[in-house]
N, C-alpha and C. Protein backbone atom coordinates (compact mmCIF):
# COMPACT_ATOMS: atom_id res chain seq x y z
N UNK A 1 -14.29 -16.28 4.19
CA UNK A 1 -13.24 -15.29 4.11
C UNK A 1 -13.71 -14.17 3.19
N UNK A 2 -13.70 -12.90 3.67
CA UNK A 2 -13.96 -11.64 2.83
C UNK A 2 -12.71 -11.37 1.79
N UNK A 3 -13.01 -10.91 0.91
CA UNK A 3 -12.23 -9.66 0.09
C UNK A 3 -12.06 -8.77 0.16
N UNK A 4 -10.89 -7.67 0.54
CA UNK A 4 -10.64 -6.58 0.84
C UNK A 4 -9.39 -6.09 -0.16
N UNK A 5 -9.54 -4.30 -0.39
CA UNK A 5 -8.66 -4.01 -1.13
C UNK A 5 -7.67 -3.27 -0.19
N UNK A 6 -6.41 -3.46 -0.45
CA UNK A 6 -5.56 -2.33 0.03
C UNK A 6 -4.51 -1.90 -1.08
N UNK A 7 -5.58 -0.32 -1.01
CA UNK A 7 -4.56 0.17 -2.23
C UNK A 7 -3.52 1.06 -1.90
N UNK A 8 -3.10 1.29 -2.75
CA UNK A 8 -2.13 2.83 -2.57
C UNK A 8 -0.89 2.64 -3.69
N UNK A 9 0.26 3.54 -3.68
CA UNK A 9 1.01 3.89 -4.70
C UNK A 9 1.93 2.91 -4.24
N UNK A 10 2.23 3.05 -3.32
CA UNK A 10 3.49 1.57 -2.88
C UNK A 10 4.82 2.18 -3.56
N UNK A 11 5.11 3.97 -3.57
CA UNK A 11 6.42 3.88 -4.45
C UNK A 11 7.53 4.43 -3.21
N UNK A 12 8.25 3.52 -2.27
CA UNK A 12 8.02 2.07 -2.50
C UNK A 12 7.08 1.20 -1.24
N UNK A 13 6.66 -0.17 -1.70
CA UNK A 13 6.37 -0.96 -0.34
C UNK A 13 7.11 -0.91 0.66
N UNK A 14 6.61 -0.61 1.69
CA UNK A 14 7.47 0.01 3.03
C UNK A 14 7.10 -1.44 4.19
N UNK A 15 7.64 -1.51 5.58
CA UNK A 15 7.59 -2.06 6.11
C UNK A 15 6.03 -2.06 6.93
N UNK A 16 6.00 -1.06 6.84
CA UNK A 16 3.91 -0.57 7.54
C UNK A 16 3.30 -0.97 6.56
N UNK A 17 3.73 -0.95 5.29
CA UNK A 17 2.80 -1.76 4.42
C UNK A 17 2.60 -3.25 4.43
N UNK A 18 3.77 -3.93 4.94
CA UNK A 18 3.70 -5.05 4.99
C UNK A 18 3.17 -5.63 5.85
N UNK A 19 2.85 -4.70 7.32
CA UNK A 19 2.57 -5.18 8.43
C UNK A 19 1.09 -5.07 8.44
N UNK A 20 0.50 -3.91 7.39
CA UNK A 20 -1.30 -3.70 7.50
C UNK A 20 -1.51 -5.12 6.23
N UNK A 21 -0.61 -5.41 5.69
CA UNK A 21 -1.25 -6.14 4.93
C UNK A 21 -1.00 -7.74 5.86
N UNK A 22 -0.04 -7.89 6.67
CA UNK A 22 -0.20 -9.31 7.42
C UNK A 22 -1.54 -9.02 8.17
N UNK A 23 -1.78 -7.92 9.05
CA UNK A 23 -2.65 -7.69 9.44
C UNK A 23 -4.27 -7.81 9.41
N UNK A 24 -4.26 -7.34 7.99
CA UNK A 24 -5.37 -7.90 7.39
C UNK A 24 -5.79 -8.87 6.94
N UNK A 25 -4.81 -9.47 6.96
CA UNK A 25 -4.99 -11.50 6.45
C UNK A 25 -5.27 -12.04 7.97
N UNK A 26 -4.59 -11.83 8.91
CA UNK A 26 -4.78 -12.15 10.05
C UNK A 26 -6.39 -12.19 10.78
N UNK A 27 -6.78 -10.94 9.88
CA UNK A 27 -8.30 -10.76 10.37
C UNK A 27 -9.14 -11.83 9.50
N UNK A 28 -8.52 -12.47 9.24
CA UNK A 28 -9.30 -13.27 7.59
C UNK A 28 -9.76 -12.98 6.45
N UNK A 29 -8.96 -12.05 6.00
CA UNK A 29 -9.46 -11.38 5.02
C UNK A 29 -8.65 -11.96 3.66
N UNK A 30 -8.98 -11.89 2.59
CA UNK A 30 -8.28 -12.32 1.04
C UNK A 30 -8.05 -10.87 1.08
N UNK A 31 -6.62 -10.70 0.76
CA UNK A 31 -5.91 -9.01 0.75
C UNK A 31 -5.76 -8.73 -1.16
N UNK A 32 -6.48 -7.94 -1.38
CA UNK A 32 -6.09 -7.19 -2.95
C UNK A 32 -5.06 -5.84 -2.82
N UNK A 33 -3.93 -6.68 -3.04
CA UNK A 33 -2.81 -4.88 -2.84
C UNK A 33 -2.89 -4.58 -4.57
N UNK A 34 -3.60 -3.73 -3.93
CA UNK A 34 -4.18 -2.83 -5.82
C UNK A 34 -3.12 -1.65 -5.79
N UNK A 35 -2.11 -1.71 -6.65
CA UNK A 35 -1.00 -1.04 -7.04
C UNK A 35 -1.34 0.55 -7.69
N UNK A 36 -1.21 1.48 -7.78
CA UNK A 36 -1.70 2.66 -8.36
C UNK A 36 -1.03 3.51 -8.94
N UNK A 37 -1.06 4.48 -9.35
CA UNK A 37 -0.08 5.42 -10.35
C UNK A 37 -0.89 6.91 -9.51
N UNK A 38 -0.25 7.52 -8.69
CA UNK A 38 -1.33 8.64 -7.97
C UNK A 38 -0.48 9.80 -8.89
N UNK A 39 -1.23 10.52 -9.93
CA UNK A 39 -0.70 11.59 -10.49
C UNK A 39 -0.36 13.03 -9.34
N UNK A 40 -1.04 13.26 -8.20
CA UNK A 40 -0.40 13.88 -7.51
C UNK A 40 0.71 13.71 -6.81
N UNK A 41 1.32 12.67 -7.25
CA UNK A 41 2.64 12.33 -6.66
C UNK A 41 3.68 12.28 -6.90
N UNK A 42 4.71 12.52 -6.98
CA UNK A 42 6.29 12.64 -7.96
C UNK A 42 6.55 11.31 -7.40
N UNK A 43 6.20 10.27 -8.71
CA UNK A 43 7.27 8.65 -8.16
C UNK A 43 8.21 8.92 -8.31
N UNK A 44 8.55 7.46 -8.01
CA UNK A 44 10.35 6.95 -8.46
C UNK A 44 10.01 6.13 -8.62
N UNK A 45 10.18 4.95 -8.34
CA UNK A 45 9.65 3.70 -9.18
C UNK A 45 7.98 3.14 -10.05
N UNK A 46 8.60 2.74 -10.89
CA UNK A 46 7.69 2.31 -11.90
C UNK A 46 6.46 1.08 -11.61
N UNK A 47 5.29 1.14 -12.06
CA UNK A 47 4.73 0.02 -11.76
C UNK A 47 5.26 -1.49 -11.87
N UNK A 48 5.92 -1.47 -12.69
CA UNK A 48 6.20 -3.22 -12.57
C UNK A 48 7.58 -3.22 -11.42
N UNK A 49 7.87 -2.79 -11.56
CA UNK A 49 9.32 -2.42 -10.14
C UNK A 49 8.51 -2.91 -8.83
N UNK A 50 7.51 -1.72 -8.73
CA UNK A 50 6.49 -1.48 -7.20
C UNK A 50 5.87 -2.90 -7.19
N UNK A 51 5.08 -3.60 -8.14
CA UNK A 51 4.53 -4.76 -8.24
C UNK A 51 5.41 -6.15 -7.75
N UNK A 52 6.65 -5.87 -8.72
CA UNK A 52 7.46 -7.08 -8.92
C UNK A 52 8.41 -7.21 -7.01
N UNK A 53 8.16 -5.59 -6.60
CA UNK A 53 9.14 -6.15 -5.21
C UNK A 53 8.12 -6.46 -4.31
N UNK A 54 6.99 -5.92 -4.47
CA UNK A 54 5.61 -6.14 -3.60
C UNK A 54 5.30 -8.03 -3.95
N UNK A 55 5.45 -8.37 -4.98
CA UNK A 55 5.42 -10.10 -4.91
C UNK A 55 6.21 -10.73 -4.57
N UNK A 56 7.19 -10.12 -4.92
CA UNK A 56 8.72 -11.09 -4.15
C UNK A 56 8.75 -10.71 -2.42
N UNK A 57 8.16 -9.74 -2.28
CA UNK A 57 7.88 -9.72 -0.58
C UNK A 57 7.18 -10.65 0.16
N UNK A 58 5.58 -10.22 -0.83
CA UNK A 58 4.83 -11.61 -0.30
C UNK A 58 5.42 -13.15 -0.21
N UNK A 59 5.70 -13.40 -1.20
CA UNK A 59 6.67 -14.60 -1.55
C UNK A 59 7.37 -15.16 -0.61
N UNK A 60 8.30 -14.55 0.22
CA UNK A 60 9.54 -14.31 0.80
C UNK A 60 8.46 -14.55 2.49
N UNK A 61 7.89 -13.97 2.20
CA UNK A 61 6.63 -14.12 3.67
C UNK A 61 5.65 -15.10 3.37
N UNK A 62 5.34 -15.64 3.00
CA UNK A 62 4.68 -16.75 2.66
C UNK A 62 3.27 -16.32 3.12
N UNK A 63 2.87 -15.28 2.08
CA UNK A 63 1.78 -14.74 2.17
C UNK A 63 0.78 -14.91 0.70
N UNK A 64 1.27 -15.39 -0.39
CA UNK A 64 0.88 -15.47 -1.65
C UNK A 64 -0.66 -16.29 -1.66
N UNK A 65 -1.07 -17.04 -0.33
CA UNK A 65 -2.05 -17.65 -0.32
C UNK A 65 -3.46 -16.91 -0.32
N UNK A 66 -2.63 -15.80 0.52
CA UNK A 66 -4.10 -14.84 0.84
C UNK A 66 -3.99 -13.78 0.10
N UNK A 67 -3.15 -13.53 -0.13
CA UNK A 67 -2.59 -12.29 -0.64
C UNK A 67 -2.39 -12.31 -2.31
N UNK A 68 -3.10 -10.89 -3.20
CA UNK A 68 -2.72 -10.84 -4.84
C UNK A 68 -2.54 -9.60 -4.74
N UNK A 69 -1.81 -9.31 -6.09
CA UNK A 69 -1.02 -8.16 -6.41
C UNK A 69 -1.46 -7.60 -7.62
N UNK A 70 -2.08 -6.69 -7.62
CA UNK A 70 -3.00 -6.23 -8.97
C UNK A 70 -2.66 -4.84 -9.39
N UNK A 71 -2.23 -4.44 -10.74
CA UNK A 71 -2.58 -2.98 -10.78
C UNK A 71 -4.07 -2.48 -10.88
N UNK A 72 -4.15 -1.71 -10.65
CA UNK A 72 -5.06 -0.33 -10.11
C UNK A 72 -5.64 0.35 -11.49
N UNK A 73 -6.76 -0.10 -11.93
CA UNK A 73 -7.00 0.41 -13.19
C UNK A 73 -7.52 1.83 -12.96
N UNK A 74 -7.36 2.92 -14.12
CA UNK A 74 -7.58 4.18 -13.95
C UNK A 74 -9.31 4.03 -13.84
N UNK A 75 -10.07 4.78 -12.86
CA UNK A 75 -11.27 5.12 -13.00
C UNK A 75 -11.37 5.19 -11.04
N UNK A 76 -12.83 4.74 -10.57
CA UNK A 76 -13.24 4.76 -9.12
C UNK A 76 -12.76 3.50 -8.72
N UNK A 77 -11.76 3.76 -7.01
CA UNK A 77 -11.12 2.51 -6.58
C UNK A 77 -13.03 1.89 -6.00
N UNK A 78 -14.14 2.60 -6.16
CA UNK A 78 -15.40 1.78 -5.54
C UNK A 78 -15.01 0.34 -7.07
N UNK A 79 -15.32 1.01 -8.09
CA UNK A 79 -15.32 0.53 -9.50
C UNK A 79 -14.85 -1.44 -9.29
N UNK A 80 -13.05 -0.53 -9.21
CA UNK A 80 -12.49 -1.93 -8.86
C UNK A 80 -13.25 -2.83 -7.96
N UNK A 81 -13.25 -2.04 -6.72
CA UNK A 81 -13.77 -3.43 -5.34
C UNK A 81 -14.85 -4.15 -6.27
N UNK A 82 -16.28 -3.13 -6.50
CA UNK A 82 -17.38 -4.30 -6.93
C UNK A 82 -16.43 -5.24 -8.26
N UNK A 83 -15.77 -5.07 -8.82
CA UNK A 83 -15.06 -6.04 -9.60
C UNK A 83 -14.40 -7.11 -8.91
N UNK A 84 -13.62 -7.34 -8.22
CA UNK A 84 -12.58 -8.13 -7.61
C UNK A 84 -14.11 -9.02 -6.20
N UNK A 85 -15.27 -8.21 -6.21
CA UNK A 85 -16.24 -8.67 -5.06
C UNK A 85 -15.47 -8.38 -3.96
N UNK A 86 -14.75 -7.48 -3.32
CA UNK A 86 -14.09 -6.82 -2.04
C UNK A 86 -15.21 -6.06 -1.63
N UNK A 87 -15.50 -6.49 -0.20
CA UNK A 87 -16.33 -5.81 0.54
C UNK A 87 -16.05 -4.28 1.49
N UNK A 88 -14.23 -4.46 0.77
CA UNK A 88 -14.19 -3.42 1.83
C UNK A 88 -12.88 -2.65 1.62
N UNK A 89 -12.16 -1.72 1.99
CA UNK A 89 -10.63 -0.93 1.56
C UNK A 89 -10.16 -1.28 2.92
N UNK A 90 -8.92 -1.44 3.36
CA UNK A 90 -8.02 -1.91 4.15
C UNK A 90 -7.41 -0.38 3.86
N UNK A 91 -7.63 0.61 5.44
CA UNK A 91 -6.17 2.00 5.23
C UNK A 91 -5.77 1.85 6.67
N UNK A 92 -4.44 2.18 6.76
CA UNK A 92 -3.30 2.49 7.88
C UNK A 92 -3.43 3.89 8.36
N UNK A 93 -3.66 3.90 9.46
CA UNK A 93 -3.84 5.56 10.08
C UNK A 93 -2.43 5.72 10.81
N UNK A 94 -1.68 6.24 10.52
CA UNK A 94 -0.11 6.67 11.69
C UNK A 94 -0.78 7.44 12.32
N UNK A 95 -1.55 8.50 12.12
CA UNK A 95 -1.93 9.84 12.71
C UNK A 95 -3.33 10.32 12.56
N UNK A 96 -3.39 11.41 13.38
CA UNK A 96 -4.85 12.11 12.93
C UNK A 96 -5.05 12.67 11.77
N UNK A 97 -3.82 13.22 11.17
CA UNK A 97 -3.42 13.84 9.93
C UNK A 97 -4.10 12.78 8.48
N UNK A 98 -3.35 11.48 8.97
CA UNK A 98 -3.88 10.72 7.89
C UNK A 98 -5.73 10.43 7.98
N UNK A 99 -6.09 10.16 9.50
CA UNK A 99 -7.74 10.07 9.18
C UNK A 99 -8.33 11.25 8.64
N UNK A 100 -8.08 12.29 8.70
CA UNK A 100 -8.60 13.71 8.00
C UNK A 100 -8.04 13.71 6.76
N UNK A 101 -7.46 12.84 6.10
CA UNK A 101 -7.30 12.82 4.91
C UNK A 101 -8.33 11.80 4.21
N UNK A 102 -7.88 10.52 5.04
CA UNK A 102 -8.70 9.49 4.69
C UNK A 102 -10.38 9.61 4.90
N UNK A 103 -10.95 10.56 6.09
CA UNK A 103 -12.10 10.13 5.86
C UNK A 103 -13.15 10.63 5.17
N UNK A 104 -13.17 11.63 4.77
CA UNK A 104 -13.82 11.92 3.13
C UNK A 104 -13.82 10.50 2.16
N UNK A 105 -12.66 10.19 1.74
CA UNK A 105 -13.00 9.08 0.74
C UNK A 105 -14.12 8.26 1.27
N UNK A 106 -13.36 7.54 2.32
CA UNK A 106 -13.74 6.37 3.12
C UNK A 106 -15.35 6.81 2.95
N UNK A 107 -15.90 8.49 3.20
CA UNK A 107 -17.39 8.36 2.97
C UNK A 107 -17.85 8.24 1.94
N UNK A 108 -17.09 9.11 1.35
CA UNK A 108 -17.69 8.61 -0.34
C UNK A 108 -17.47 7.44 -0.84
N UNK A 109 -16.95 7.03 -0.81
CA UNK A 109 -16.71 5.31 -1.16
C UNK A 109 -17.94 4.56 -0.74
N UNK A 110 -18.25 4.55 0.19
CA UNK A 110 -20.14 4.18 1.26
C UNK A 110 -20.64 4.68 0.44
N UNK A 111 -20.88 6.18 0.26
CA UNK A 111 -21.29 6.71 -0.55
C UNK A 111 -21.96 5.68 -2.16
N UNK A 112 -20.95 6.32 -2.70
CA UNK A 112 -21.01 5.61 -4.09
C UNK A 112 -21.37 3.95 -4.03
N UNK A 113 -20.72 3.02 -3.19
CA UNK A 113 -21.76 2.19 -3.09
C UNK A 113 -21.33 1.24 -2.52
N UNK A 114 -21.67 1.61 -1.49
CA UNK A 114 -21.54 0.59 -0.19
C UNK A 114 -20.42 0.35 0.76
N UNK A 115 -19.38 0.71 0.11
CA UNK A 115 -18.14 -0.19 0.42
C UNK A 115 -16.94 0.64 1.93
N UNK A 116 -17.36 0.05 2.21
CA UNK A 116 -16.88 0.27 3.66
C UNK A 116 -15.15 0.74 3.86
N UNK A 117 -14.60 1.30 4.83
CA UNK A 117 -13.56 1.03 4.96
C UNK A 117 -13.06 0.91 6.23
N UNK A 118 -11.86 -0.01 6.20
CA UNK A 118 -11.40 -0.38 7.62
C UNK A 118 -10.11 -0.03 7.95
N UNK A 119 -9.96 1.07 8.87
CA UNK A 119 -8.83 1.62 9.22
C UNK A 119 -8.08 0.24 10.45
N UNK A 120 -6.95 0.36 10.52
CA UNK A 120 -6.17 -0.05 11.09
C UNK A 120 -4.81 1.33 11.64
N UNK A 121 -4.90 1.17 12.73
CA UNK A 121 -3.68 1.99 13.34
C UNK A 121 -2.42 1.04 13.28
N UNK A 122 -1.53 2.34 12.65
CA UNK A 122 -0.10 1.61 12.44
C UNK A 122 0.70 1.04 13.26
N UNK A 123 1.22 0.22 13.63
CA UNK A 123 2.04 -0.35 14.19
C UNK A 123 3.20 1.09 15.24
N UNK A 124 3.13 1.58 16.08
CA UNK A 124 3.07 2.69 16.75
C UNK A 124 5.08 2.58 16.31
N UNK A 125 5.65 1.48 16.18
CA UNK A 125 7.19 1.41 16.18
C UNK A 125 7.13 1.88 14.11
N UNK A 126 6.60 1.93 13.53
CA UNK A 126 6.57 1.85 12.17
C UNK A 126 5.72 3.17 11.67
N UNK A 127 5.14 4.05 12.70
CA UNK A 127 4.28 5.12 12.55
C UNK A 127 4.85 6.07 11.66
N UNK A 128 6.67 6.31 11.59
CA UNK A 128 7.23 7.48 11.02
C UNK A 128 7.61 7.30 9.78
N UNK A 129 7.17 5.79 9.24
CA UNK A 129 7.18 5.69 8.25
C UNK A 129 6.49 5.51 6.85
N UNK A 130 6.73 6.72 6.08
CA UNK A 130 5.86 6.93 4.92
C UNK A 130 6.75 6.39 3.57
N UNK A 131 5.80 6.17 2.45
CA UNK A 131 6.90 5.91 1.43
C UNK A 131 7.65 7.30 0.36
N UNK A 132 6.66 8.60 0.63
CA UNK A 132 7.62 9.82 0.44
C UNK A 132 8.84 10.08 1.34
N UNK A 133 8.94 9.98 2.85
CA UNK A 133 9.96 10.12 3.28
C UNK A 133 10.92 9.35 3.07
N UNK A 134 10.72 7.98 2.42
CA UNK A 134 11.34 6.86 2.48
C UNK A 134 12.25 7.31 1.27
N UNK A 135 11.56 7.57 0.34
CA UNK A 135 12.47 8.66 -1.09
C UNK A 135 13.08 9.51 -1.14
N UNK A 136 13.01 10.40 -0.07
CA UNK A 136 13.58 11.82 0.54
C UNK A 136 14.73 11.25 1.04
N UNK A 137 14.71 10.62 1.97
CA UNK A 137 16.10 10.05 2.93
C UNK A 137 16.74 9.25 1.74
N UNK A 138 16.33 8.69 1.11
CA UNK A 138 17.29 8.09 0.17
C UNK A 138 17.58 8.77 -0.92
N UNK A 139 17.30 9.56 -1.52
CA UNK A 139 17.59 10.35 -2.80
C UNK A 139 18.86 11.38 -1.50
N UNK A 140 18.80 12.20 -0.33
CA UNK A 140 20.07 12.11 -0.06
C UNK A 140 20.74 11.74 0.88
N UNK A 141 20.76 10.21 0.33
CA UNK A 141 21.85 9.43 0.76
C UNK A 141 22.03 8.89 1.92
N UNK A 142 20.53 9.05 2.77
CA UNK A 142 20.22 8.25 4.12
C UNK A 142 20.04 6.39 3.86
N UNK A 143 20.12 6.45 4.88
CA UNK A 143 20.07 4.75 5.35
C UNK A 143 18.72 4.26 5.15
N UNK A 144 17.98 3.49 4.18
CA UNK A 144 16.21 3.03 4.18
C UNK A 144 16.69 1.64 4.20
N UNK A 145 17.42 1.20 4.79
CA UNK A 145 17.22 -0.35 4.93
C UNK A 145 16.55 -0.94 5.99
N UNK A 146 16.05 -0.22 6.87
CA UNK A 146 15.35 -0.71 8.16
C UNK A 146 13.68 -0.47 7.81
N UNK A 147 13.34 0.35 6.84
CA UNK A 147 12.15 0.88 6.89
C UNK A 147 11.33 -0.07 5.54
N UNK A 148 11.66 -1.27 4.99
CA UNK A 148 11.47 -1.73 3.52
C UNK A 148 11.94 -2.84 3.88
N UNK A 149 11.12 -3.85 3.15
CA UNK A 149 11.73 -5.34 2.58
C UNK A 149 12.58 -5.21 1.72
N UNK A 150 13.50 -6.19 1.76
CA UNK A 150 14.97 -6.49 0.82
C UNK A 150 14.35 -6.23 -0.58
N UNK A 151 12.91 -6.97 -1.04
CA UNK A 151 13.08 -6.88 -2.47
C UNK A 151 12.51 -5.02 -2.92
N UNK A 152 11.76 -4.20 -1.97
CA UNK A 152 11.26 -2.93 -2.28
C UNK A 152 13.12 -2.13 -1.98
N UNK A 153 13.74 -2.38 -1.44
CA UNK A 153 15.10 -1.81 -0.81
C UNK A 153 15.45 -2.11 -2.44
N UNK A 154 15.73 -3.18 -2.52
CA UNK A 154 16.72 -2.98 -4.05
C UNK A 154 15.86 -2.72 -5.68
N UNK A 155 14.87 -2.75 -5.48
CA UNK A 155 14.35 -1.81 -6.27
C UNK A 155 14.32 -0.17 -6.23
N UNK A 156 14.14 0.40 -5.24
CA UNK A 156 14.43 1.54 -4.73
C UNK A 156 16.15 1.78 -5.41
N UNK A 157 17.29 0.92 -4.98
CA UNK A 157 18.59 1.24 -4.88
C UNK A 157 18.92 0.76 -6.96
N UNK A 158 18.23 -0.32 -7.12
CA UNK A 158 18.53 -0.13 -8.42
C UNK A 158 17.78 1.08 -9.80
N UNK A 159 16.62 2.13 -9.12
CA UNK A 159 16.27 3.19 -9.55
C UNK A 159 16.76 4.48 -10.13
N UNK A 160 16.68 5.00 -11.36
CA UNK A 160 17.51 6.15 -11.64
C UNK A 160 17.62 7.11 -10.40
N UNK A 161 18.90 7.56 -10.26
CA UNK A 161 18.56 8.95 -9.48
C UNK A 161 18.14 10.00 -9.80
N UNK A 162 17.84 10.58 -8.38
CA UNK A 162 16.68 12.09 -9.25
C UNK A 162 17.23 13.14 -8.67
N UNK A 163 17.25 13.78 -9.44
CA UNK A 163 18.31 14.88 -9.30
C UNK A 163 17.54 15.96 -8.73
C-alpha cells in the first residue's frame, strides 16, 4: 500500500472531499489529509474545527484505518510528503479551470523532487461543489446541508458569523 497526501484548506470538508478521499483508499492508497492554513484565503473555520470535523467524518465512515488527519506544517507540501514517505498528492479536478491551476504545482512538485501527482475527476453530481461557495451560500443564509458531512455542517453552523 502507497502513501499519498491530500491536502488542501478543508474550510470546510465538503462532500467531494470525502468522496476523493474514499476514492483514494479505494485505489489502495494510505490517505494523508494534510490540513492547511492557505493565507490567500479568507477562512472561517479554524484548524482544529477543520481537523476535528474532518476526523469525526472519517470516523463516522469507517475510514480511520487508511485514513490520518495531519496539519500541514508551514514550508514545501514536497517537504511534508518526503516526511510522512507519500509517494504522491491526491487533487480533484471539477474542471479545466482547476487543472490550469493545478498543473504548475503538480510540475514543480516532480520538479523539486519527484513526487508525482494524481488527479482524480470529481464525482460529475458533486462537481459544483467548492468549499468557498460552500461559505458564500451559507454566510447568506442558503441551505449547505446537502453539500458537507454532519460533523463539517455543524462546525460550519457553530462558527462566528462574518459580517
Amino acid at each position: 500500500m502507497s502513501t499519498v497526501v491530500l491536502p488542501g484548506s478543508f474550510d470546510p470538508f465538503t462532500l467531494g472531499h470525502l468522496d476523493l478521499t474514499r476514492r483514494a483508499v479505494a485505489l489502495g492508497h494510505q490517505v494523508i489529509i494534510a490540513v492547511s492554513h492557505n493565507p490567500s484565503k479568507k477562512g472561517l473555520l479554524g484548524l482544529e474545527a477543520r481537523t476535528g470535523a474532518i476526523t469525526q467524518t472519517l470516523d463516522r465512515e469507517q475510514l480511520r484505518d487508511s485514513v490520518e488527519v495531519r496539519t500541514l506544517p508551514k514550508g514545501l507540501l514536497v517537504d511534508f510528503c518526503r516526511e510522512v514517505g507519500a509517494g504522491a498528492v491526491v487533487r480533484g479536478l471539477r474542471s479545466q479551470l482547476d487543472l490550469a491551476y493545478e498543473e504548475p504545482m503538480a510540475r514543480m512538485n516532480q520538479h523539486l523532487a519527484s513526487i508525482d501527482t494524481v488527479f482524480l475527476l470529481t464525482d460529475s453530481s458533486l462537481a459544483h461543489i467548492s468549499s468557498s461557495l460552500v461559505r458564500e451560500v451559507h454566510a447568506l443564509g442558503g441551505d449547505v446541508s446537502d453539500m458537507l458531512p454532519g460533523p463539517s455542517l455543524d462546525a460550519l453552523r457553530a462558527a462566528p458569523a462574518v459580517s
